[in-house]
Protein backbone atom coordinates (compact mmCIF):
# COMPACT_ATOMS: atom_id res chain seq x y z
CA UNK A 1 31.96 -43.17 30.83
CA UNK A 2 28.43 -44.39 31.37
CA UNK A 3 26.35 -41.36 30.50
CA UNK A 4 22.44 -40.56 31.27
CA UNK A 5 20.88 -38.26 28.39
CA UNK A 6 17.84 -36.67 29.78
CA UNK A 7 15.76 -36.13 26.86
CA UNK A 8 17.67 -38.72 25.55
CA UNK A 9 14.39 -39.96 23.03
CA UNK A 10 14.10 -36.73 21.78
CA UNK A 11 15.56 -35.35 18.94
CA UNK A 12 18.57 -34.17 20.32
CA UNK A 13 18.76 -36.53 22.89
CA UNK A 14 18.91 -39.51 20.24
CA UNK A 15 21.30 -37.41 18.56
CA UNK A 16 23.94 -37.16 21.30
CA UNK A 17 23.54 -40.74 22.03
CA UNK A 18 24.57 -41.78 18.88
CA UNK A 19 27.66 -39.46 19.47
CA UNK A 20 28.33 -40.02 22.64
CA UNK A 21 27.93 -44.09 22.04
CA UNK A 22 30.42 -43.50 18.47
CA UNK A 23 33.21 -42.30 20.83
CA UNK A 24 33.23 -44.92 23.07
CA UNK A 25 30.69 -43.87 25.98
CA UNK A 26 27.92 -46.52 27.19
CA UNK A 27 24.90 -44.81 27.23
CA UNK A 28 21.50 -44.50 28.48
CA UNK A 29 18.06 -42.38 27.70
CA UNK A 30 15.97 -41.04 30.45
CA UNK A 31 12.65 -39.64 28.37
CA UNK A 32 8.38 -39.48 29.25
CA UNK A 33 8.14 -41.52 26.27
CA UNK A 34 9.56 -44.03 23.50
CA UNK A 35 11.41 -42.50 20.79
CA UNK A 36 9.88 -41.66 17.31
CA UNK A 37 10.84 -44.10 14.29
CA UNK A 38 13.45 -41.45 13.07
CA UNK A 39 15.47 -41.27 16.37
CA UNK A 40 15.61 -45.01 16.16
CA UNK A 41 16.65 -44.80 12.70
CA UNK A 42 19.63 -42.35 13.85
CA UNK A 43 20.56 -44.24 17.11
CA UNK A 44 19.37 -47.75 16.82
CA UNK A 45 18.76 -49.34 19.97
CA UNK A 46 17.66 -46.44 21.71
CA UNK A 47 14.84 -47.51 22.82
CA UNK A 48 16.35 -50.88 24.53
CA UNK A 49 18.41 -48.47 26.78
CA UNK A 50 15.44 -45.98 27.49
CA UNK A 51 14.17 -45.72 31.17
CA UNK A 52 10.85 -43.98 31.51
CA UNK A 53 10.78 -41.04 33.57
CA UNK A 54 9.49 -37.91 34.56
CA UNK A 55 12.35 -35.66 34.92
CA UNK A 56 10.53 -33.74 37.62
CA UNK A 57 10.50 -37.41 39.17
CA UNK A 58 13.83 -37.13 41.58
CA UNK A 59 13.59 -40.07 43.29
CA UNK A 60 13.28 -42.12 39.84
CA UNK A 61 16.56 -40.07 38.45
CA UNK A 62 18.27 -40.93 41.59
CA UNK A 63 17.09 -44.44 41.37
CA UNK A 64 18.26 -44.91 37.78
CA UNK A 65 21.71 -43.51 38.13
CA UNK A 66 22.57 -45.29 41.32
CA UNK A 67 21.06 -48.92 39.31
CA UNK A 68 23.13 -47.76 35.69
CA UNK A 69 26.08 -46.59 37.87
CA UNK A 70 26.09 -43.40 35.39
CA UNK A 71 29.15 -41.25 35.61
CA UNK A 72 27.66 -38.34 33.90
CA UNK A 73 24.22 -36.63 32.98
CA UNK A 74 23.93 -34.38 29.63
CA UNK A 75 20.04 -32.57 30.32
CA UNK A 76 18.29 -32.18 27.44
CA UNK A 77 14.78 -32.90 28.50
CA UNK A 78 12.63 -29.63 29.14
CA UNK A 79 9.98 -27.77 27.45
CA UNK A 80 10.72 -25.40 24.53
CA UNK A 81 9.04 -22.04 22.94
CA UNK A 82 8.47 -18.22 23.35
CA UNK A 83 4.67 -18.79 22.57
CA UNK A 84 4.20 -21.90 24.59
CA UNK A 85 5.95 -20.45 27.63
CA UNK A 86 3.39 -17.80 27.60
CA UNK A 87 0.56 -19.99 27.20
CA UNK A 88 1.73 -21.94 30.42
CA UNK A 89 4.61 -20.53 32.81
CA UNK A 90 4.12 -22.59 35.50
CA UNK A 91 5.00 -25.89 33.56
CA UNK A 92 8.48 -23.86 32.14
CA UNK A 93 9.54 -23.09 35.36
CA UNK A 94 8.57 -26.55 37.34
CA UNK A 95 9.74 -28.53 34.25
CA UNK A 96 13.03 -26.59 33.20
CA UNK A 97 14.17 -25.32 36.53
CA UNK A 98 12.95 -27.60 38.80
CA UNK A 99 14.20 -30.18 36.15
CA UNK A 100 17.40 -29.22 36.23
CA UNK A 101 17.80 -28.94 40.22
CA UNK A 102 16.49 -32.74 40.46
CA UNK A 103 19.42 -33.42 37.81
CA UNK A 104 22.03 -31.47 40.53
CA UNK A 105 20.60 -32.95 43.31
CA UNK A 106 20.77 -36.36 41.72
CA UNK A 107 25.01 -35.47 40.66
CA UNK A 108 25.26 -34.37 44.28
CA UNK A 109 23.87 -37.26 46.33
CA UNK A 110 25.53 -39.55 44.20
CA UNK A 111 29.18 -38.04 43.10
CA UNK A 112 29.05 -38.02 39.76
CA UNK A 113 31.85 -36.93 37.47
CA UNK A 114 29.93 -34.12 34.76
CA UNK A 115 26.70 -32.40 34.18
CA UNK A 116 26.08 -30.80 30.81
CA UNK A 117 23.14 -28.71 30.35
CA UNK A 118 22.24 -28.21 27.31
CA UNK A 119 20.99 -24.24 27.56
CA UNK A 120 19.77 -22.01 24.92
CA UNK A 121 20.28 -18.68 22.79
CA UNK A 122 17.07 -17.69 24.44
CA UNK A 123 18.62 -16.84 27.47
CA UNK A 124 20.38 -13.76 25.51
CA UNK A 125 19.19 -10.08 25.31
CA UNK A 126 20.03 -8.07 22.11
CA UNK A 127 24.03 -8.56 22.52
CA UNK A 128 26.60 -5.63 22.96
CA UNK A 129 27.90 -6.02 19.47
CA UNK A 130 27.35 -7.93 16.24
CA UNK A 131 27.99 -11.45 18.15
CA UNK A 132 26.17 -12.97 20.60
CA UNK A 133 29.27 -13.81 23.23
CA UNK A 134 28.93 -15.50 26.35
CA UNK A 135 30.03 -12.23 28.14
CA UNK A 136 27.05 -10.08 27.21
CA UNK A 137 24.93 -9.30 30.43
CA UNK A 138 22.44 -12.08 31.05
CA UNK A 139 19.79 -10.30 32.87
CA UNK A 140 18.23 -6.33 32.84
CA UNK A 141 17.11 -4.45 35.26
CA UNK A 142 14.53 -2.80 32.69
CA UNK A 143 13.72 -5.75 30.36
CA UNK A 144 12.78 -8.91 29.76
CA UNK A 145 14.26 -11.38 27.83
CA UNK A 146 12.58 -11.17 24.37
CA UNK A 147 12.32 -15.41 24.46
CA UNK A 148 9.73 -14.81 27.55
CA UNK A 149 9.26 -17.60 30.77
CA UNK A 150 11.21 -20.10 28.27
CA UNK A 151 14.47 -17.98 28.17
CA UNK A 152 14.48 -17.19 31.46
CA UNK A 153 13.99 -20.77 32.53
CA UNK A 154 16.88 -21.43 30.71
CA UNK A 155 19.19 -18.66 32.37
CA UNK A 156 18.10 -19.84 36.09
CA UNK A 157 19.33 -22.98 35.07
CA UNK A 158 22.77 -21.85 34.34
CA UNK A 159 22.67 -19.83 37.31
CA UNK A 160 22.23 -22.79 39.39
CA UNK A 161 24.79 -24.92 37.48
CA UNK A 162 27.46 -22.09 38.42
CA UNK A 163 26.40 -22.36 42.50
CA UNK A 164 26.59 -26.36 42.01
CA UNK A 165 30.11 -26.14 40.56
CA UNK A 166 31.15 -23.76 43.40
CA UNK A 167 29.58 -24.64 46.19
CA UNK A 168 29.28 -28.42 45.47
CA UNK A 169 32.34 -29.01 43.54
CA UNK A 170 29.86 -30.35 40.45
CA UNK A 171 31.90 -30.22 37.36
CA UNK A 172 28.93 -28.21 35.09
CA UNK A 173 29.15 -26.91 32.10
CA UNK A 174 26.30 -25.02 29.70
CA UNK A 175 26.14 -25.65 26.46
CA UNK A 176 23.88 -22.64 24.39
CA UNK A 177 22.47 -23.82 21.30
CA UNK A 178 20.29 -22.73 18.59
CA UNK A 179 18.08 -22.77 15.62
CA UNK A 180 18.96 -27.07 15.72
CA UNK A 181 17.96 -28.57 12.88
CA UNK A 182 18.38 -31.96 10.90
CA UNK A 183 16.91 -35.43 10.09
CA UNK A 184 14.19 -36.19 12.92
CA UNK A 185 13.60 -32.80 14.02
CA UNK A 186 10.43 -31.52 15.48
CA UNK A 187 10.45 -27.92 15.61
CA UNK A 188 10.10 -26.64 12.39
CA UNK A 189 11.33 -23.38 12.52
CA UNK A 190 11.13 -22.79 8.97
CA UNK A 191 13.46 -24.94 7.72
CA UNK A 192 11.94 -28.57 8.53
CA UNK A 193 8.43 -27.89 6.43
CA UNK A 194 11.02 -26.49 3.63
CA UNK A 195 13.24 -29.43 3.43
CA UNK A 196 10.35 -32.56 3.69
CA UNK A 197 8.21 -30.87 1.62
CA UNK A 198 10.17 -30.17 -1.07
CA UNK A 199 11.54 -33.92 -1.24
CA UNK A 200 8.05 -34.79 -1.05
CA UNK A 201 6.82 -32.85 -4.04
CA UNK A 202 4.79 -30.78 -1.51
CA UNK A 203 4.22 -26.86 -1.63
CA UNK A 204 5.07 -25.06 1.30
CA UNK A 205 3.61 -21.42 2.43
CA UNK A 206 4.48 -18.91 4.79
CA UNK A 207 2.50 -15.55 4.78
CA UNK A 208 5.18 -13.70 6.59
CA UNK A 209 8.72 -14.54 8.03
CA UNK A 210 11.41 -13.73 4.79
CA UNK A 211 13.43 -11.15 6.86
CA UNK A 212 13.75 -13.49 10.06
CA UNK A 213 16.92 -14.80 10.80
CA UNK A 214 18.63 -17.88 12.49
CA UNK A 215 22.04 -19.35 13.14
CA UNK A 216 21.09 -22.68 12.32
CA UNK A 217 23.26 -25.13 13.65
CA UNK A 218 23.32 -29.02 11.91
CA UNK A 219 22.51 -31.61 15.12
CA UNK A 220 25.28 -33.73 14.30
CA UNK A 221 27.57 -30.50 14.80
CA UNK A 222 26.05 -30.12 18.19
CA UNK A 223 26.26 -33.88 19.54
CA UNK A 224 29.64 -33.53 18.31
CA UNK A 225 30.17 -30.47 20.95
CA UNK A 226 28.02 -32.76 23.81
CA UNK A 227 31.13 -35.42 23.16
CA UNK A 228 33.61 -32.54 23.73
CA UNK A 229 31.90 -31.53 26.51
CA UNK A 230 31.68 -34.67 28.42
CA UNK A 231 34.99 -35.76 27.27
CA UNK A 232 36.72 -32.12 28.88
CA UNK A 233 39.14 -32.56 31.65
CA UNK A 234 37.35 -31.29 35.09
CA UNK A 235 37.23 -27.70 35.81
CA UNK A 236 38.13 -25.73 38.37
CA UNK A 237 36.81 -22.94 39.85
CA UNK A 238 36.81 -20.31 37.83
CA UNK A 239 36.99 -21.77 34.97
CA UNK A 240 34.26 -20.69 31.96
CA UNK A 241 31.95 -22.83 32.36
CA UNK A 242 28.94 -21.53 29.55
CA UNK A 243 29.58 -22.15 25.72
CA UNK A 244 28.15 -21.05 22.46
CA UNK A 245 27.89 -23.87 20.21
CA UNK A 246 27.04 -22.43 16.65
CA UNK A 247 27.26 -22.16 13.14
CA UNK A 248 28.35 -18.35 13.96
CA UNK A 249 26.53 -17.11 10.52
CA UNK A 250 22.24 -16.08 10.52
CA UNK A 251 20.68 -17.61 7.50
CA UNK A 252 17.26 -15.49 6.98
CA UNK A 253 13.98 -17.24 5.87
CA UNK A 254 14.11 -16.05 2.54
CA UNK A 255 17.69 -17.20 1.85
CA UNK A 256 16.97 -20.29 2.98
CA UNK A 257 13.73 -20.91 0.65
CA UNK A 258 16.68 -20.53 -1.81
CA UNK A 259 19.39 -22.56 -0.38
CA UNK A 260 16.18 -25.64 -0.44
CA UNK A 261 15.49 -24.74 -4.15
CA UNK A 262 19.03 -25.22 -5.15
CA UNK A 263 19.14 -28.41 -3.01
CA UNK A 264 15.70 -30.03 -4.62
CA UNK A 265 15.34 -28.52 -7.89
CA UNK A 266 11.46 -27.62 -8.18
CA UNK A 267 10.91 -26.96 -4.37
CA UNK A 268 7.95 -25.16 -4.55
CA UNK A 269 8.10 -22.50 -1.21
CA UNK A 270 6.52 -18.89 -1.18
CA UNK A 271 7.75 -16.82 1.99
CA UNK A 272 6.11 -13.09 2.90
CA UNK A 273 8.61 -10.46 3.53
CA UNK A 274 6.89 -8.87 6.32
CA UNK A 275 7.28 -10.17 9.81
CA UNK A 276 4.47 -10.64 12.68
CA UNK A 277 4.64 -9.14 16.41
CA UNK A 278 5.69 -12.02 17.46
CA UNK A 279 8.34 -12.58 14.83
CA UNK A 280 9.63 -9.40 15.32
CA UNK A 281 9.56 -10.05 19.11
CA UNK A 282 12.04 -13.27 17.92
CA UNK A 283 14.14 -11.28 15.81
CA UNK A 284 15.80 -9.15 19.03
CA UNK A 285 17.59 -12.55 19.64
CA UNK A 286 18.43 -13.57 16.73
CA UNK A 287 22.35 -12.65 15.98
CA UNK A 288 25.66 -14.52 14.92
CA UNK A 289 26.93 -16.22 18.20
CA UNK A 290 30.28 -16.10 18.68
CA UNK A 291 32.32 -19.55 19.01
CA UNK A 292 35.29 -18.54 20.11
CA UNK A 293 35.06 -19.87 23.63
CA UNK A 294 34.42 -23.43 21.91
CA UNK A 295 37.06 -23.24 19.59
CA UNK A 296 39.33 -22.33 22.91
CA UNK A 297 37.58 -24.40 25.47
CA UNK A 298 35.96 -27.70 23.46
CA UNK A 299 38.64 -27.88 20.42
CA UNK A 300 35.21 -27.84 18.78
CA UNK A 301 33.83 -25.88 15.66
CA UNK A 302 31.05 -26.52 13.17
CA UNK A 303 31.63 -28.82 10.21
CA UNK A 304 28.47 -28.12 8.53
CA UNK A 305 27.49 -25.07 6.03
CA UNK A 306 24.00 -24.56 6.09
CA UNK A 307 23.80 -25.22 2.18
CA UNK A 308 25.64 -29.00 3.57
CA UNK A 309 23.34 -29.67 6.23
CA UNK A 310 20.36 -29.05 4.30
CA UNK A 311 21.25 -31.37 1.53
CA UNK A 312 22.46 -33.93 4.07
CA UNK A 313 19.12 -33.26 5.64
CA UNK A 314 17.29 -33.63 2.05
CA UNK A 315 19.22 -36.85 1.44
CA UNK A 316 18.70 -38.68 5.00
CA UNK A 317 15.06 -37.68 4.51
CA UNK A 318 14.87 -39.09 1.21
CA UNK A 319 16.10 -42.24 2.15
CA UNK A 320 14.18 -42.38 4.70
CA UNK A 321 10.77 -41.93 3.34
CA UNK A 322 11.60 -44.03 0.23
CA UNK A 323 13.73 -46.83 1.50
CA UNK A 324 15.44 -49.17 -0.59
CA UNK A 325 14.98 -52.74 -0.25
């Protein structure tokens, strides 16, 4: 298929395209701006195939699929953060929602075969048991959810998916991912200071954080679920159509200060074992997500331990920042 990655110079983006272009798939980037020298490092080419866009834009995302005759859109462009979301809600909700309607709109007017939206854990409340499953209620009638204007950008948009696929016959699905991390990556969340400063004989410091936990999830496990998803058969209606894609395991900060000193002997990281409002405001979300649905659904499950990924991580970085000639 020829497939449109919104996002697609980002670091997920250039991620999935290297996936997506592995199996078989011609396909194109639709980002704001050129990717970074590590994206073209993982998908090389990228940014021959990138158009520049605006994804709130919809007359330029119609324009380039109708031109690229692009079969299906993955949407990975948006705006990401609990604190930045708070800082500016009006750009979550015109960027991410509004976003996402110009990428229906666009699969609408045009026919095309798949939309895959690549959601978030942040559109979870605490779940109903130790997992995070795809079952557990999505909104309260009390509460917030603890990841603020940016989580509930992200659960309009698989709202809206859901009405596409049933009133409008758009095959959607929702992939919900978290705590991404790997070679390129650009929000830290703990782990990317960790890793590139301990291969670059650097100290790293956090005052507070040790008891906060993630399920990180290794990129190149999560293109490989984008593949799956844009590969799956079309569904009808019914059908579940939002996905956990996970490690299924929370590593906390302080474990994984000691996974990176194991992986770089010498790593030099202190971590504080108390946690800020904020972190603790995190920390309701943060739970194991269940991947049974993928398993069932995708044929897909993780291939990377977190003590793999982060010395696959430590070695692409390496090689990176000292190249061999």
């Amino acid at each position: 298929m020829r497939v449109l990655v919104t996002g697609g110079a980002g670091f997920f983006g250039g991620y999935a395209i290297a996936a997506l272009e592995s199996a078989g798939h011609e396909c194109h980037a639709y980002d704001i701006a050129p990717p970074s020298y590590e994206m073209v490092a993982v998908a090389p080419g990228l940014a021959a195939r990138l158009v520049l866009g605006e994804i709130g834009d919809h007359q330029r995302l119609l324009a380039t699929c109708r031109d690229l005759k692009i079969d299906a859109i993955v949407h990975a462009a948006g705006l990401v953060g609990y604190e930045r979301s708070l800082e500016d809600p009006r750009a979550f909700y015109e960027t991410n929602v509004m976003g996402f309607v110009n990428v229906c709109e666009a699969a609408r007017e045009l026919d095309l075969k798949k939309v895959v939206l690549i959601s978030s854990n942040a559109v979870y409340h605490k779940g109903s048991g130790d997992n995070l499953a795809e079952t557990d209620l999505p909104f309260s009638t009390s509460r917030s959810i603890p990841a603020a204007h940016y989580g509930t950008s992200k659960m309009a948009c698989e709202a809206i998916g859901l009405v596409y696929a049933e009133f409008h016959g758009l095959d959607f699905l929702a992939l919900r991912v978290t705590a991404i991390y790997g070679f390129g990556m650009r929000n830290p969340v703990h782990i990317k200071p960790m890793v590139e400063n301990a291969v670059l004989g650097k100290p790293t410091r956090f005052e507070t954080g040790g008891p906060m936990k993630r399920d990180y999830t290794h990129v190149l496990d999560c293109a490989s679920a984008v593949v799956a998803a844009v590969e799956k058969p079309p569904q009808q209606i019914g059908a579940e159509r939002i996905i956990n894609v996970a490690a299924g395991k929370v590593t906390t900060c302080a474990e994984l200060a000691e996974i990176v000193r194991e992986v770089v002997p010498g790593a030099d990281i202190f971590v504080g074992d108390t946690l800020t409002p904020m972190e603790a405001e995190n920390l309701k979300m943060r739970a194991p997500m269940d991947i049974t649905l993928a398993r069932r659904e995708l044929g897909w499950a993780p291939r990377w331990s977190i003590e793999e990924g982060i010395r696959q991580y430590a070695e692409q970085f390496r090689d990176y920042a000292n190249p061999r000639y």
